[in-house]
PDB file of N, CA and C in Angstrom:
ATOM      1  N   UNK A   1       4.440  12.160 -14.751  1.00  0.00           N
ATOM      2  CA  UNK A   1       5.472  11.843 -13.787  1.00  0.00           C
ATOM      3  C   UNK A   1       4.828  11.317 -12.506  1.00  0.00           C
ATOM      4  N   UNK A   2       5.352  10.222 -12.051  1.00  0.00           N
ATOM      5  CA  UNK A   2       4.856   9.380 -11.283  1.00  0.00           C
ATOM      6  C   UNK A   2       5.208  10.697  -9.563  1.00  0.00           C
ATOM      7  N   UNK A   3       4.259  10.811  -8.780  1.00  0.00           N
ATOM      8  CA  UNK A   3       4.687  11.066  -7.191  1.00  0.00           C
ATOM      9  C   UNK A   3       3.926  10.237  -6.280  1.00  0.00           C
ATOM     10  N   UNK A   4       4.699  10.535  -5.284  1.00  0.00           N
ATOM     11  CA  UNK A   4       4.554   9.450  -3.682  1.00  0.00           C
ATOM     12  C   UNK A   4       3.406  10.298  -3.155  1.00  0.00           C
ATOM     13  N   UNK A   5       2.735   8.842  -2.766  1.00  0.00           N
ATOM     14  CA  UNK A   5       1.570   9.415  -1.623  1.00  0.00           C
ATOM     15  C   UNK A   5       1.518   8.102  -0.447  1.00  0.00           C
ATOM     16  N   UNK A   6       1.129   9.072   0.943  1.00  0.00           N
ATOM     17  CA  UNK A   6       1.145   7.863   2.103  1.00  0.00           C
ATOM     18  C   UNK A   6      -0.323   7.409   2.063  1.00  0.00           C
ATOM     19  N   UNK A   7      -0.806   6.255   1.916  1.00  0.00           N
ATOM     20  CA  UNK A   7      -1.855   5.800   2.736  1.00  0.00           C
ATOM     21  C   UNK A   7      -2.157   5.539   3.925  1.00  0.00           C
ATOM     22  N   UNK A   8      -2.714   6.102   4.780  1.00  0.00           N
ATOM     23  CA  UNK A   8      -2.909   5.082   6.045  1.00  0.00           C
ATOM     24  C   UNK A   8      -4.289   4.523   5.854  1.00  0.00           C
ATOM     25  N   UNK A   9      -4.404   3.476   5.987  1.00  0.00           N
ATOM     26  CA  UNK A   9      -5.525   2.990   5.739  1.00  0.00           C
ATOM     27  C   UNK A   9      -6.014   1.980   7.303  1.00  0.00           C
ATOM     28  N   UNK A  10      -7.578   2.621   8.105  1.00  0.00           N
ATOM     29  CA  UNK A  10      -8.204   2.260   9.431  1.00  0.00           C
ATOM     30  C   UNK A  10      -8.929   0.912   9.043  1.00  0.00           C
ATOM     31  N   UNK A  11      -8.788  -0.155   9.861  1.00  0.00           N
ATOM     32  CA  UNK A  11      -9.056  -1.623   9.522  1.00  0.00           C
ATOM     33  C   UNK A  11      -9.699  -1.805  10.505  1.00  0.00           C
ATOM     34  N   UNK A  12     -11.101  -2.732  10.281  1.00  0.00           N
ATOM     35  CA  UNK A  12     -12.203  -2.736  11.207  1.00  0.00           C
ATOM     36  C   UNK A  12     -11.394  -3.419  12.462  1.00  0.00           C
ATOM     37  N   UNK A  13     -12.373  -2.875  13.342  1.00  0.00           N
ATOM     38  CA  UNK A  13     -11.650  -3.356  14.885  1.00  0.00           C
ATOM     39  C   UNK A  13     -12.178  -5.080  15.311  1.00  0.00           C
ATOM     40  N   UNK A  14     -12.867  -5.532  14.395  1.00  0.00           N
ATOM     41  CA  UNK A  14     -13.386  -6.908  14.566  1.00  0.00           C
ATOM     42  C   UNK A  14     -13.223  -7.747  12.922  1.00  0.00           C
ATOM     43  N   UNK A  15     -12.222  -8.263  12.518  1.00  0.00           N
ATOM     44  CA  UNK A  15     -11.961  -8.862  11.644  1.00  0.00           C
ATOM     45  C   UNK A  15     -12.842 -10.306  11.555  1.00  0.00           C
ATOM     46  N   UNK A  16     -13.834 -10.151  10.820  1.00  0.00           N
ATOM     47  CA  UNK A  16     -14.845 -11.068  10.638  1.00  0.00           C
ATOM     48  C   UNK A  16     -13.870 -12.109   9.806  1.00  0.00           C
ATOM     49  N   UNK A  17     -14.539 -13.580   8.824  1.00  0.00           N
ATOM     50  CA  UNK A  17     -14.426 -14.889   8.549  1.00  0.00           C
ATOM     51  C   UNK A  17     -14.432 -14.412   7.312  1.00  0.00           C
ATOM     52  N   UNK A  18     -14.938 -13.911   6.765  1.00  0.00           N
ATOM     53  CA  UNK A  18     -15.289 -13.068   5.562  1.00  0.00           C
ATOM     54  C   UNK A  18     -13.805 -11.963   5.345  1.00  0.00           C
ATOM     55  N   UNK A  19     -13.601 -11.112   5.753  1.00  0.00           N
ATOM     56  CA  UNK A  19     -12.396 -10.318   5.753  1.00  0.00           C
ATOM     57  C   UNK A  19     -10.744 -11.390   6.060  1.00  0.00           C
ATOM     58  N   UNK A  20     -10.769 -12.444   6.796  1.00  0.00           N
ATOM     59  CA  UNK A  20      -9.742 -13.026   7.128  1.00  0.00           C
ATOM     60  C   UNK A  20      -9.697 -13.539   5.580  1.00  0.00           C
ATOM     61  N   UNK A  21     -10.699 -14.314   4.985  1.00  0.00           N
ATOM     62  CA  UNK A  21     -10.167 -15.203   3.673  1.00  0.00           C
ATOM     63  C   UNK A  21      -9.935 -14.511   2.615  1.00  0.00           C
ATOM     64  N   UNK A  22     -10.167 -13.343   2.524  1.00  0.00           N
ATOM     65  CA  UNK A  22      -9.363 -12.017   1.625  1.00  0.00           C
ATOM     66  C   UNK A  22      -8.069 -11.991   1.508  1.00  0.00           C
ATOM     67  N   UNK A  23      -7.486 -12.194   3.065  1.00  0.00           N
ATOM     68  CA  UNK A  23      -6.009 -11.939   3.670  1.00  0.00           C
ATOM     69  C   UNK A  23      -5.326 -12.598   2.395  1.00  0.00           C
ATOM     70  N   UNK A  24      -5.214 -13.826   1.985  1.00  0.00           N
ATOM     71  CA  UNK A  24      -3.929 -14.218   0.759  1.00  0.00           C
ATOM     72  C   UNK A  24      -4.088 -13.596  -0.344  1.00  0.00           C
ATOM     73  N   UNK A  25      -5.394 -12.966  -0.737  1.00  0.00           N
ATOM     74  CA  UNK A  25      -5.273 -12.825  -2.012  1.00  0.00           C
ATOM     75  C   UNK A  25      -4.967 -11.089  -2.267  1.00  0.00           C
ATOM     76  N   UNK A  26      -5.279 -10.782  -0.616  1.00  0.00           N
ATOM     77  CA  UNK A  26      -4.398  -9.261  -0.717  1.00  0.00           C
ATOM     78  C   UNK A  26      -2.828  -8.981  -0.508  1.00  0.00           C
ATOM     79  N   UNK A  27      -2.535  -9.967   0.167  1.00  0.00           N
ATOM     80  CA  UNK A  27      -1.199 -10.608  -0.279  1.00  0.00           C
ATOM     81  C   UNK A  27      -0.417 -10.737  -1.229  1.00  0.00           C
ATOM     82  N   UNK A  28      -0.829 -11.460  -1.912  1.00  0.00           N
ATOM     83  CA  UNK A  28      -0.614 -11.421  -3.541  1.00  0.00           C
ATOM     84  C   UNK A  28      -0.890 -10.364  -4.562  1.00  0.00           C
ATOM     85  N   UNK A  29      -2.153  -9.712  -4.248  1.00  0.00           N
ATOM     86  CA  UNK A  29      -1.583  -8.362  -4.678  1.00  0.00           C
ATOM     87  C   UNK A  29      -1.037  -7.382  -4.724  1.00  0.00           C
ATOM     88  N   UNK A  30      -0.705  -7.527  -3.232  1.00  0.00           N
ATOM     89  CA  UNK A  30       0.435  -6.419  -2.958  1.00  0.00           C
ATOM     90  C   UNK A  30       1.690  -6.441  -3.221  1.00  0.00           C
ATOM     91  N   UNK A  31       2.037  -7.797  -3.184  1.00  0.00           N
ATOM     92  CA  UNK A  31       3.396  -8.685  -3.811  1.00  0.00           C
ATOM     93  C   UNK A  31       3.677  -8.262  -4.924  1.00  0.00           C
ATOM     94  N   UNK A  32       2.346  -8.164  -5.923  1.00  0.00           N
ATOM     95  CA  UNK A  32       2.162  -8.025  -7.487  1.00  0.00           C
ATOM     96  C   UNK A  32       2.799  -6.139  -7.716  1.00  0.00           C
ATOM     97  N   UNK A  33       2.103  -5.510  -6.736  1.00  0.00           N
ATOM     98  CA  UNK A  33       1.820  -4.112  -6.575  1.00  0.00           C
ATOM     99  C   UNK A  33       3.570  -3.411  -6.080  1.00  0.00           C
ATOM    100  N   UNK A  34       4.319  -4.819  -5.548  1.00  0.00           N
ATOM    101  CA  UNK A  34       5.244  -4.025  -4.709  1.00  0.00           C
ATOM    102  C   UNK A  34       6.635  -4.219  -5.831  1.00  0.00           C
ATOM    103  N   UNK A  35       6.401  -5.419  -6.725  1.00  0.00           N
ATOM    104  CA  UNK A  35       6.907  -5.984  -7.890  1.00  0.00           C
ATOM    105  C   UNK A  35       7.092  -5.081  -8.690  1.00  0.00           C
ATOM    106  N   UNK A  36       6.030  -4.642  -9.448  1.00  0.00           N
ATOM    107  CA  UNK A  36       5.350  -3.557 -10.280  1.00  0.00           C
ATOM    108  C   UNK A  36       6.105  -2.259  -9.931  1.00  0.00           C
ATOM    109  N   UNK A  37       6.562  -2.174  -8.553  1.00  0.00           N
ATOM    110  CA  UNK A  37       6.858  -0.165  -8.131  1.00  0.00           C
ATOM    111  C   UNK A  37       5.632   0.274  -7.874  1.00  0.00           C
ATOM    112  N   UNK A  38       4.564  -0.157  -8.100  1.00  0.00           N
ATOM    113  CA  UNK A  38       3.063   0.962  -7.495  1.00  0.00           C
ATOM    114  C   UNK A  38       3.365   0.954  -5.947  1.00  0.00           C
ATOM    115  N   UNK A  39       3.932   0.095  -5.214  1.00  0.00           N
ATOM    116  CA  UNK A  39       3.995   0.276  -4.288  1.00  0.00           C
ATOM    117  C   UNK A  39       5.609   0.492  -3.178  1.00  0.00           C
ATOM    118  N   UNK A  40       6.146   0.849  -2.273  1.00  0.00           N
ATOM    119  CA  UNK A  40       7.047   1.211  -2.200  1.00  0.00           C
ATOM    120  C   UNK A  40       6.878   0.417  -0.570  1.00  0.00           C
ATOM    121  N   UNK A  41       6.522   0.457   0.268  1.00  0.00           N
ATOM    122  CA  UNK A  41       6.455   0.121   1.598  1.00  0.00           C
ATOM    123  C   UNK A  41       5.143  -0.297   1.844  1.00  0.00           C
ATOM    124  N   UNK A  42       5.072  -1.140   2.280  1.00  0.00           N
ATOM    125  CA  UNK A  42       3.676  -1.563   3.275  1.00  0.00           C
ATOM    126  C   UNK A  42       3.943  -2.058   4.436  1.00  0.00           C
ATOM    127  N   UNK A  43       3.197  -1.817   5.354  1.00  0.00           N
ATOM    128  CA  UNK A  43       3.256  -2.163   6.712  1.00  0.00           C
ATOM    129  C   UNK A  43       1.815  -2.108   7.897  1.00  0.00           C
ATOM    130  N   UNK A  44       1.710  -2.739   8.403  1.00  0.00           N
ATOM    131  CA  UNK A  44       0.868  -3.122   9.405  1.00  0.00           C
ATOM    132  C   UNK A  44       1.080  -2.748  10.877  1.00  0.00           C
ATOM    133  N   UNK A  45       0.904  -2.286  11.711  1.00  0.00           N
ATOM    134  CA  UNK A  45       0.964  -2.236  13.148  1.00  0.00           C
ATOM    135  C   UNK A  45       0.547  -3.706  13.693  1.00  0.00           C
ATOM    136  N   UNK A  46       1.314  -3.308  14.771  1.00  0.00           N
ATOM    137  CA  UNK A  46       1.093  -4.878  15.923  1.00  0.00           C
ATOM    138  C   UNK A  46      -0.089  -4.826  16.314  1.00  0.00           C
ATOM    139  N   UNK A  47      -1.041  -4.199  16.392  1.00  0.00           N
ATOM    140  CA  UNK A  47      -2.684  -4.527  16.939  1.00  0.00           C
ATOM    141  C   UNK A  47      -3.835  -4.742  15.765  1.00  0.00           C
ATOM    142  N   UNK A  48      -2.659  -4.376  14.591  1.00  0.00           N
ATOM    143  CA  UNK A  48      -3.858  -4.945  13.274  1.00  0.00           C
ATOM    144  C   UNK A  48      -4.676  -4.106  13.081  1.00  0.00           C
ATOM    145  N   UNK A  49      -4.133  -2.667  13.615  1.00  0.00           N
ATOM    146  CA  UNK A  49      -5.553  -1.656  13.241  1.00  0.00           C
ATOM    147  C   UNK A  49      -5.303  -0.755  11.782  1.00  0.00           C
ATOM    148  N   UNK A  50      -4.629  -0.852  11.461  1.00  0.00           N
ATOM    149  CA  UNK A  50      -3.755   0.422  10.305  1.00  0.00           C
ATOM    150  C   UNK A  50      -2.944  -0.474   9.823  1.00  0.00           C
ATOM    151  N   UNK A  51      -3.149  -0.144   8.279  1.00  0.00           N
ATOM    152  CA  UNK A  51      -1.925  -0.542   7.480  1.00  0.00           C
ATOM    153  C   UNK A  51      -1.393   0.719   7.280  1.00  0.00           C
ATOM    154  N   UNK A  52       0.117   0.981   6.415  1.00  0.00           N
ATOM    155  CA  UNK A  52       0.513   2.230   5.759  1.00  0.00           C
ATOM    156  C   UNK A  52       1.213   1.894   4.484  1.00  0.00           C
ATOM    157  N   UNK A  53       0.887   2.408   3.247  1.00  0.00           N
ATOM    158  CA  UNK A  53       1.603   2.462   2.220  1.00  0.00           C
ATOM    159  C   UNK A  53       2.150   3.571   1.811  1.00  0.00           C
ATOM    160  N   UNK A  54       2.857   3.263   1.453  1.00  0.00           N
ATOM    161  CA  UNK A  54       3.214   4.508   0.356  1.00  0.00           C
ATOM    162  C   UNK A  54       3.192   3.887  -1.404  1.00  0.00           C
ATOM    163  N   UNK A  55       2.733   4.841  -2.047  1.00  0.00           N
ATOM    164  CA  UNK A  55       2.754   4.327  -3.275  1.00  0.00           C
ATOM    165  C   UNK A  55       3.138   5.686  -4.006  1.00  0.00           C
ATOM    166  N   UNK A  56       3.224   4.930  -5.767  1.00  0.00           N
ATOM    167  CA  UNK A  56       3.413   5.766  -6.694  1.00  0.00           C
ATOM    168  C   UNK A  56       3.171   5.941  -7.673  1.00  0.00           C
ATOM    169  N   UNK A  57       1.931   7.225  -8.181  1.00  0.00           N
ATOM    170  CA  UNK A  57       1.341   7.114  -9.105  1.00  0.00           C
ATOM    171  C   UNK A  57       1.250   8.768  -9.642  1.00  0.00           C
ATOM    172  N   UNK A  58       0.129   8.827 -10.758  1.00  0.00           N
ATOM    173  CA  UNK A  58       0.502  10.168 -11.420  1.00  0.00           C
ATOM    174  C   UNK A  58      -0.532  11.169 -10.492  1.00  0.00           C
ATOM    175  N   UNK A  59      -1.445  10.704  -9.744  1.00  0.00           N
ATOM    176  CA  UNK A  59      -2.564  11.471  -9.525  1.00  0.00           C
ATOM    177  C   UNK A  59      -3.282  10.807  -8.115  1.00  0.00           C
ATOM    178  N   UNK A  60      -4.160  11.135  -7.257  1.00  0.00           N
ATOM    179  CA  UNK A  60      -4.594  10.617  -6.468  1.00  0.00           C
ATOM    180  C   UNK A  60      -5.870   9.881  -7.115  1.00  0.00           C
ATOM    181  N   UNK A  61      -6.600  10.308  -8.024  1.00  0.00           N
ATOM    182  CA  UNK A  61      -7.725   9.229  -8.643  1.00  0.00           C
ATOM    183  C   UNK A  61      -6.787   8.028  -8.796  1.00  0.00           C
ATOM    184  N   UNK A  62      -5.485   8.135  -9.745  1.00  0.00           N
ATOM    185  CA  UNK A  62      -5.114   6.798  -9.836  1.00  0.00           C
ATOM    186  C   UNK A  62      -4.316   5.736  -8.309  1.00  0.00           C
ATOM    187  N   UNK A  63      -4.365   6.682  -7.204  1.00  0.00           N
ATOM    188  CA  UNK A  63      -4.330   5.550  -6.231  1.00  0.00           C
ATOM    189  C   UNK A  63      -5.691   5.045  -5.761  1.00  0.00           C
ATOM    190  N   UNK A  64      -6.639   5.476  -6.064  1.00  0.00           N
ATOM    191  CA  UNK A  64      -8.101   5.414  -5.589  1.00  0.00           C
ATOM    192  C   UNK A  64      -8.083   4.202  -6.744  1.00  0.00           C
ATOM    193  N   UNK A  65      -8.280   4.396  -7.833  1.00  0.00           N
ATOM    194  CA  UNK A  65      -8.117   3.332  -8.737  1.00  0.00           C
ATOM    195  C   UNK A  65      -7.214   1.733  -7.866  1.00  0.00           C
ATOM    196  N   UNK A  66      -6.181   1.808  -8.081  1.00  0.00           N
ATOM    197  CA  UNK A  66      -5.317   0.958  -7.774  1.00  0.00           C
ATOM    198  C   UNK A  66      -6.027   0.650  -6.263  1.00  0.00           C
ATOM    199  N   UNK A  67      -6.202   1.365  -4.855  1.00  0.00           N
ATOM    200  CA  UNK A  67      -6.964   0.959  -4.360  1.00  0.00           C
ATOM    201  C   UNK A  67      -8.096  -0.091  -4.296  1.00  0.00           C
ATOM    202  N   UNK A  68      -9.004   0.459  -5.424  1.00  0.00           N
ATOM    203  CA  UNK A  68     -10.411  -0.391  -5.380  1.00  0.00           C
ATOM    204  C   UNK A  68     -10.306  -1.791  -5.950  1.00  0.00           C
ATOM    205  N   UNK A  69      -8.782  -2.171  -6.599  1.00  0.00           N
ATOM    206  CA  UNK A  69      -8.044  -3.192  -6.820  1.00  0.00           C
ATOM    207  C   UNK A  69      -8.246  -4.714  -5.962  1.00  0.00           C
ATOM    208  N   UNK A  70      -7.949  -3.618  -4.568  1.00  0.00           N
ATOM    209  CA  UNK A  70      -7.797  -4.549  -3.584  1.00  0.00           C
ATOM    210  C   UNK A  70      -8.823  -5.509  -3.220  1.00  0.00           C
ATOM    211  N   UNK A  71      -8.244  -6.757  -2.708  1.00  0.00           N
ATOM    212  CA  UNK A  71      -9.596  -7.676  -2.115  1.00  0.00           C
ATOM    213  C   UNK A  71      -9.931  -7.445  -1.068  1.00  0.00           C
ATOM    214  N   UNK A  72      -9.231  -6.367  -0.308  1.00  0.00           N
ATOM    215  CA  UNK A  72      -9.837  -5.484   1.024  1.00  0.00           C
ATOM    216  C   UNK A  72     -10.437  -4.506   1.094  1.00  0.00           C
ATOM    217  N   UNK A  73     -10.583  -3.355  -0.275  1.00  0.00           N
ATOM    218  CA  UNK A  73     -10.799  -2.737  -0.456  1.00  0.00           C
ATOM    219  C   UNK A  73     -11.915  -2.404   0.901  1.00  0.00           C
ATOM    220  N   UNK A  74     -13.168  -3.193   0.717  1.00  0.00           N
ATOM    221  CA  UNK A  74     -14.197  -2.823   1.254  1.00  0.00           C
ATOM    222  C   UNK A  74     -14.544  -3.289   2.491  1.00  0.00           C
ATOM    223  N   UNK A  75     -13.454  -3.421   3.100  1.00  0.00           N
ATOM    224  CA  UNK A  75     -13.126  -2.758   4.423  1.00  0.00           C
ATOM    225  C   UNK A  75     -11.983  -2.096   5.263  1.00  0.00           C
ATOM    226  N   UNK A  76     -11.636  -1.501   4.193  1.00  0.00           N
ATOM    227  CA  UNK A  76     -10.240  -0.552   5.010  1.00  0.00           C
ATOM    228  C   UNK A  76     -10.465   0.889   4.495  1.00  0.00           C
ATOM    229  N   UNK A  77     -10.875   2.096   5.221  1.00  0.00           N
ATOM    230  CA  UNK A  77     -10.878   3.268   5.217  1.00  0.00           C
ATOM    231  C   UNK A  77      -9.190   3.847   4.914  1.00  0.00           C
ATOM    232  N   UNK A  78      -9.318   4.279   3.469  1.00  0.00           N
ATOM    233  CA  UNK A  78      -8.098   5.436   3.233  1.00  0.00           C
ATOM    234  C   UNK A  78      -8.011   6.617   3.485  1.00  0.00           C
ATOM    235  N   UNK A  79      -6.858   7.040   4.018  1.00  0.00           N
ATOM    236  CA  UNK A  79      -6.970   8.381   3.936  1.00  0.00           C
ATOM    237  C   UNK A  79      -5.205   8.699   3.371  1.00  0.00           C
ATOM    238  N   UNK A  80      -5.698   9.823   2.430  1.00  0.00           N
ATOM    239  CA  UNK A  80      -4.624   9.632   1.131  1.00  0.00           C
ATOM    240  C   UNK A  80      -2.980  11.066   1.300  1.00  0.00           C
ATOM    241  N   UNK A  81      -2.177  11.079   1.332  1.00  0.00           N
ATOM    242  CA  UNK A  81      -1.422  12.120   2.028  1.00  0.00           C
ATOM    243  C   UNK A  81      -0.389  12.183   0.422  1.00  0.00           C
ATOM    244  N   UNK A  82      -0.272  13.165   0.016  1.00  0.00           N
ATOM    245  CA  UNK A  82       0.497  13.496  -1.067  1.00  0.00           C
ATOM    246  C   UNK A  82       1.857  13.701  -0.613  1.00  0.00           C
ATOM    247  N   UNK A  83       2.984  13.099  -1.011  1.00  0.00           N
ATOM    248  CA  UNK A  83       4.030  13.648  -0.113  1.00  0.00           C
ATOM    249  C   UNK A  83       5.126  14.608  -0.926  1.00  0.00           C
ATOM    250  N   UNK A  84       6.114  15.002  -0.291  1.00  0.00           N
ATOM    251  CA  UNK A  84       6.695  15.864  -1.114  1.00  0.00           C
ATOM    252  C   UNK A  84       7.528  14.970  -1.320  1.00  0.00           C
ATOM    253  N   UNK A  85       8.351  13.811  -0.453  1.00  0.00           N
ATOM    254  CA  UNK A  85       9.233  12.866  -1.552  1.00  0.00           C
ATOM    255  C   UNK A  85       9.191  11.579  -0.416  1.00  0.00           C
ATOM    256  N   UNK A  86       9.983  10.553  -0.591  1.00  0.00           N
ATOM    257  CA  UNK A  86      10.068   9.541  -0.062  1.00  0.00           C
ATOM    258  C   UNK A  86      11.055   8.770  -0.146  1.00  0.00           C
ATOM    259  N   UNK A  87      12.173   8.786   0.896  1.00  0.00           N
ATOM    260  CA  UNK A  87      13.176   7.961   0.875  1.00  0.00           C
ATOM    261  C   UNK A  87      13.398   6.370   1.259  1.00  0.00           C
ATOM    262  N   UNK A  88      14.394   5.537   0.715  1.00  0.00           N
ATOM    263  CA  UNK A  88      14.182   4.336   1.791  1.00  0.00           C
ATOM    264  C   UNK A  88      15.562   3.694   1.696  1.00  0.00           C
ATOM    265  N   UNK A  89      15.786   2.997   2.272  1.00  0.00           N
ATOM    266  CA  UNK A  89      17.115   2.416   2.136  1.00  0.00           C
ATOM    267  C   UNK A  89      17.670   1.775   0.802  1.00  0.00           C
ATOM    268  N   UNK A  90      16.491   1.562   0.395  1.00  0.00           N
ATOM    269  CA  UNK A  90      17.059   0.486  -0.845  1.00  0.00           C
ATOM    270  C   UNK A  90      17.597   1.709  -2.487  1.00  0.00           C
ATOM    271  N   UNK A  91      17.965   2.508  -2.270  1.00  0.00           N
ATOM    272  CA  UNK A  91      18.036   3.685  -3.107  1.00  0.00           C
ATOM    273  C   UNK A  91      19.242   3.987  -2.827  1.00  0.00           C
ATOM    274  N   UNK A  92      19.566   3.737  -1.475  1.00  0.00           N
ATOM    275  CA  UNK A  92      20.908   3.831  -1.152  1.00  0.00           C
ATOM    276  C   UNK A  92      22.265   2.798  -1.083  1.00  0.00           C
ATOM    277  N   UNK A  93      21.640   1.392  -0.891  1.00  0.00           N
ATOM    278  CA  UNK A  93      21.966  -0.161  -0.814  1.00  0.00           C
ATOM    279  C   UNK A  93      22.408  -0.272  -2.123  1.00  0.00           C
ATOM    280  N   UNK A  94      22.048   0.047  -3.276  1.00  0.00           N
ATOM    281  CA  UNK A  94      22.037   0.150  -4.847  1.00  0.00           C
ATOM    282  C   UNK A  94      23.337  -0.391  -5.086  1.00  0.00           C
ATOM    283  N   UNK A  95      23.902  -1.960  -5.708  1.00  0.00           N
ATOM    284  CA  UNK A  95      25.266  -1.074  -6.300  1.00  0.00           C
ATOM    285  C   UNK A  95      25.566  -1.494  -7.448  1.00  0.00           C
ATOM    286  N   UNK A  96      26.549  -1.027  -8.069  1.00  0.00           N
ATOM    287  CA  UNK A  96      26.092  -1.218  -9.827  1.00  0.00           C
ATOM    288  C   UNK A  96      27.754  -2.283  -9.969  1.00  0.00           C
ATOM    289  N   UNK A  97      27.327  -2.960 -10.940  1.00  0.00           N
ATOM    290  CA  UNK A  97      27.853  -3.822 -11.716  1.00  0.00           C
ATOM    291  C   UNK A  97      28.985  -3.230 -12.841  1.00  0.00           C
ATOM    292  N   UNK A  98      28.846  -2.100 -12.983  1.00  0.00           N
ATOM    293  CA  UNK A  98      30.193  -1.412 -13.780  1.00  0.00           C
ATOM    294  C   UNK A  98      30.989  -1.123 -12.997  1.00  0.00           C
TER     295      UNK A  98
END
């Protein structure tokens, strides 16, 4: 059974030439990731220091997994928060066709 965990993940304070040309193709995987349901929210702060996800998986190895995925991987520090649940609007927006 799949549960929610928050990422916050700390993003170097000097975004080198090297880390910027990553930017589309982590893009696209997150697109892929948010498609999929592994992922539920992502978001960035206005100074570019922290992203936050929340995702959903069976175990914390498998967000570490899905993590090392990333084309940012190796430079964004996780730190991994198990949650007890996770709401969002779109659960509620829902409406059915019958």
């Amino acid at each position: 059974m799949k549960r929610a965990f928050m990422i916050e993940f700390e993003l170097p304070e000097v975004l080198t030439e090297d880390f910027l040309e990553l930017v589309p193709q982590q893009r696209m995987m997150i697109n892929k990731m948010l498609a999929d349901g592994d992922i539920k929210s992502y978001s960035l702060s206005i100074d570019r220091s922290t992203l936050w996800a929340v995702m959903a998986a069976t175990s914390e190895f498998e967000i570490m997994e899905m993590i090392a995925k990333m084309p940012l991987c190796d430079y964004m520090t996780p730190h991994i928060s198990e949650l007890m649940f996770h709401n969002g609007a779109e659960a509620i927006t829902q409406f059915s066709l019958n």
